[in-house]
N, C-alpha and C. Protein backbone atom coordinates (compact mmCIF):
# COMPACT_ATOMS: atom_id res chain seq x y z
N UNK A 1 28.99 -70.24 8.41
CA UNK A 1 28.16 -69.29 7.72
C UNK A 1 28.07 -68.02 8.55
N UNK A 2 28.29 -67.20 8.13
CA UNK A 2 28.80 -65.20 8.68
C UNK A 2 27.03 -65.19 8.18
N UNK A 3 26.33 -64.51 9.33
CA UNK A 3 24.79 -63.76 9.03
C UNK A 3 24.86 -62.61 7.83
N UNK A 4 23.94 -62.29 6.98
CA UNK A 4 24.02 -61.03 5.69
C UNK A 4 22.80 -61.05 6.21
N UNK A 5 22.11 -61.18 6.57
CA UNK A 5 20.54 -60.86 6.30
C UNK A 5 20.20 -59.78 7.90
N UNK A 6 20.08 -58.60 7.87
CA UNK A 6 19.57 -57.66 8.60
C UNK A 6 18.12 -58.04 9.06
N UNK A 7 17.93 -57.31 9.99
CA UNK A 7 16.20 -57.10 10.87
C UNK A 7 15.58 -56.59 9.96
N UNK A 8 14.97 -56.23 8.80
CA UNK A 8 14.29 -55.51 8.13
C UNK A 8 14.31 -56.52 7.21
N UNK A 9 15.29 -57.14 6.28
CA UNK A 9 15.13 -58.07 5.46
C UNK A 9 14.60 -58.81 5.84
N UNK A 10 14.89 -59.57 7.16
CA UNK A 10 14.47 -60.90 8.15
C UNK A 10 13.20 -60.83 8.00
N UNK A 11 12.50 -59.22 8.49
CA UNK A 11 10.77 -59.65 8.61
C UNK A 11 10.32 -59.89 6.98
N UNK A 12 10.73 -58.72 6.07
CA UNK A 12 10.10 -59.29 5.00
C UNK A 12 10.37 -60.51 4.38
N UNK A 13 11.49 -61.28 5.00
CA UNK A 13 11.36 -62.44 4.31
C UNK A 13 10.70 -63.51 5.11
N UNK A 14 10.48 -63.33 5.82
CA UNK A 14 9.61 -63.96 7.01
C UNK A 14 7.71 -63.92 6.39
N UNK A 15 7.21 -62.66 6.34
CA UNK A 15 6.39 -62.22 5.67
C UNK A 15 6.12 -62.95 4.28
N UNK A 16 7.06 -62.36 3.61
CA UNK A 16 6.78 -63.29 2.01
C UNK A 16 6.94 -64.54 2.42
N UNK A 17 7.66 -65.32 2.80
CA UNK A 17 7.46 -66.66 2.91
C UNK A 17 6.06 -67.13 3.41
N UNK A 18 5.61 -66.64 4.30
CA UNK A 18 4.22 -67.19 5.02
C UNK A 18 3.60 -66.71 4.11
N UNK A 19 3.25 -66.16 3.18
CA UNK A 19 2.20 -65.34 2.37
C UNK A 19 2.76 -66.77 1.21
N UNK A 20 3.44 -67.07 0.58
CA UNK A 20 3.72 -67.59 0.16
C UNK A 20 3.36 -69.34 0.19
N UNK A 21 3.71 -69.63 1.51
CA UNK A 21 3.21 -70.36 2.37
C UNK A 21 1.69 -71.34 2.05
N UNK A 22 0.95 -70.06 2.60
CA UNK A 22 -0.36 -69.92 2.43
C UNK A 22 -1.27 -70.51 1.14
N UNK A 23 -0.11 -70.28 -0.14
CA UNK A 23 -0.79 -70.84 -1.31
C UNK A 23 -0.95 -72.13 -0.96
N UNK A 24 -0.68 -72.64 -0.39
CA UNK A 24 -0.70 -74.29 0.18
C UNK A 24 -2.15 -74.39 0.25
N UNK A 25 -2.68 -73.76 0.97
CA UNK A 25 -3.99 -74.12 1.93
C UNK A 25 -4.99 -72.99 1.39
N UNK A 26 -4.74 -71.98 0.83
CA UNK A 26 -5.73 -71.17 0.39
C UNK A 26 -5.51 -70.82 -0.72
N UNK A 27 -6.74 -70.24 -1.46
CA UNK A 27 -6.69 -69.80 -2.68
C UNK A 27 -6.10 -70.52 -3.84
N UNK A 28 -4.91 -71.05 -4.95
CA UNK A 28 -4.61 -71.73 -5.59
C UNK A 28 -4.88 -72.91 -5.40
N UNK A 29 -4.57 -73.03 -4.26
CA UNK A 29 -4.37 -74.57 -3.89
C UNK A 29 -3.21 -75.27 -4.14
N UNK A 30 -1.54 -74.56 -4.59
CA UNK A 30 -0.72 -75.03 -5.50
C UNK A 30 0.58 -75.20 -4.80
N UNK A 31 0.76 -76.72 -5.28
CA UNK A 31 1.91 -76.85 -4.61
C UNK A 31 3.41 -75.80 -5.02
N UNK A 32 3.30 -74.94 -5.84
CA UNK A 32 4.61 -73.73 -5.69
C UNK A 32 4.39 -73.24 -4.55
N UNK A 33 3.52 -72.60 -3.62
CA UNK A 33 2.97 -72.31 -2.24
C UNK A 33 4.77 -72.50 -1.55
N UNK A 34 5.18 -74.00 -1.58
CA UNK A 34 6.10 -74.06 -0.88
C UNK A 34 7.28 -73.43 -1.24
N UNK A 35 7.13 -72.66 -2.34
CA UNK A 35 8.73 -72.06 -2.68
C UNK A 35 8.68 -71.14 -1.10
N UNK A 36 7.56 -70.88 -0.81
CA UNK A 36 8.19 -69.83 0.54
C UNK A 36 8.90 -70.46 1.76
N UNK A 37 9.20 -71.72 1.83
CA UNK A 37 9.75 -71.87 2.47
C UNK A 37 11.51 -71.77 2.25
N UNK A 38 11.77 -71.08 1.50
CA UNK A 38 13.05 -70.58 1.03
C UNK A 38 13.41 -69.66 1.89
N UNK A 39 12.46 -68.61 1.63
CA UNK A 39 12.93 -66.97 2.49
C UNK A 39 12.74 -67.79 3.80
N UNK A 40 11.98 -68.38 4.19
CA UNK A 40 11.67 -68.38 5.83
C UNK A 40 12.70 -69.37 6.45
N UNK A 41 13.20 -70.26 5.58
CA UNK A 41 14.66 -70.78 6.01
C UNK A 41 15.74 -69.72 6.27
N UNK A 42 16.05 -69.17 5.10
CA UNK A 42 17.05 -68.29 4.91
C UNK A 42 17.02 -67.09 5.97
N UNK A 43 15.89 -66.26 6.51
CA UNK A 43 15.18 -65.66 7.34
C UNK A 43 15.96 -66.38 9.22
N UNK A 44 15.47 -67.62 9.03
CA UNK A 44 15.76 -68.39 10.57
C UNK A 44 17.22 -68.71 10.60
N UNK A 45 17.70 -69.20 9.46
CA UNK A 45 19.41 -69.17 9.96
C UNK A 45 20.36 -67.81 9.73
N UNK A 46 19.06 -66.52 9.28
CA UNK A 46 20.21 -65.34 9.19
C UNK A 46 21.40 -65.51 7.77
N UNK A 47 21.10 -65.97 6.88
CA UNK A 47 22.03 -66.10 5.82
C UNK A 47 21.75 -66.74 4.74
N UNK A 48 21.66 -65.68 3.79
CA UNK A 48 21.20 -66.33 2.35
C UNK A 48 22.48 -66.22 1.88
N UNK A 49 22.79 -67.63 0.72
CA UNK A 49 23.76 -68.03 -0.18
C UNK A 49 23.45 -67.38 -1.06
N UNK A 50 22.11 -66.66 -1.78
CA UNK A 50 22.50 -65.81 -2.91
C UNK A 50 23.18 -64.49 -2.45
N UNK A 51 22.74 -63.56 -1.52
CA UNK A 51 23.56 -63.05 -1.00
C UNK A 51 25.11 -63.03 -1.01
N UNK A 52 25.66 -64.20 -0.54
CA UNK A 52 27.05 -64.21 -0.52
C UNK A 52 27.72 -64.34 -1.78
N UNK A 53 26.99 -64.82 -2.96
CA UNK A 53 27.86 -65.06 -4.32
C UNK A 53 27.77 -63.26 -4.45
N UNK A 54 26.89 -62.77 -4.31
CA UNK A 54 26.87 -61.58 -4.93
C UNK A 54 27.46 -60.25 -3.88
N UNK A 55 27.81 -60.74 -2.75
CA UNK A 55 28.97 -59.88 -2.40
C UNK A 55 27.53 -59.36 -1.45
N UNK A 56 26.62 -59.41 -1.24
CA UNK A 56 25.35 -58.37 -0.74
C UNK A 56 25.60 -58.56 0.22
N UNK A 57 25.02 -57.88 1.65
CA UNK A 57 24.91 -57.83 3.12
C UNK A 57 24.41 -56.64 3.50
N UNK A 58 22.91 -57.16 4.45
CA UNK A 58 21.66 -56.32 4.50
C UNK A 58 21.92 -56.28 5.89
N UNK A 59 22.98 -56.58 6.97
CA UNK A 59 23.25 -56.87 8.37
C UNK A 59 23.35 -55.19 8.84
N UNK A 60 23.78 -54.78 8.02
CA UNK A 60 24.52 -53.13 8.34
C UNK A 60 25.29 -53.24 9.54
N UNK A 61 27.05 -53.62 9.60
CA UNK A 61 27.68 -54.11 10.75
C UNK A 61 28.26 -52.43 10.99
């Protein structure tokens, strides 16, 4: 797996995920909460698969 995901994408997806996160334990109470652990995967290994179908790369090489 080649990194697409840049320093700027990284934090906001870092960001939305924990905000995301959060629905877990506050406010809703709802288990969708965990969809954020999508970005914050994708965020820690540097490479989203939607990205790559669609040709995108936020790395700026």
């Amino acid at each position: 797996m080649e990194a697409n995901i840049g320093k700027t994408d990284r934090i906001i997806r870092i960001v939305a995920g924990l905000l995301l996160l959060s629905l877990v334990f506050i406010g809703p109470k709802t288990l969708w909460g965990l969809v954020g652990l999508i970005p914050l995967a994708t965020a820690f290994i540097n490479f989203c698969p939607a990205y790559k179908l669609l040709g995108m790369d936020t790395l700026g090489k």
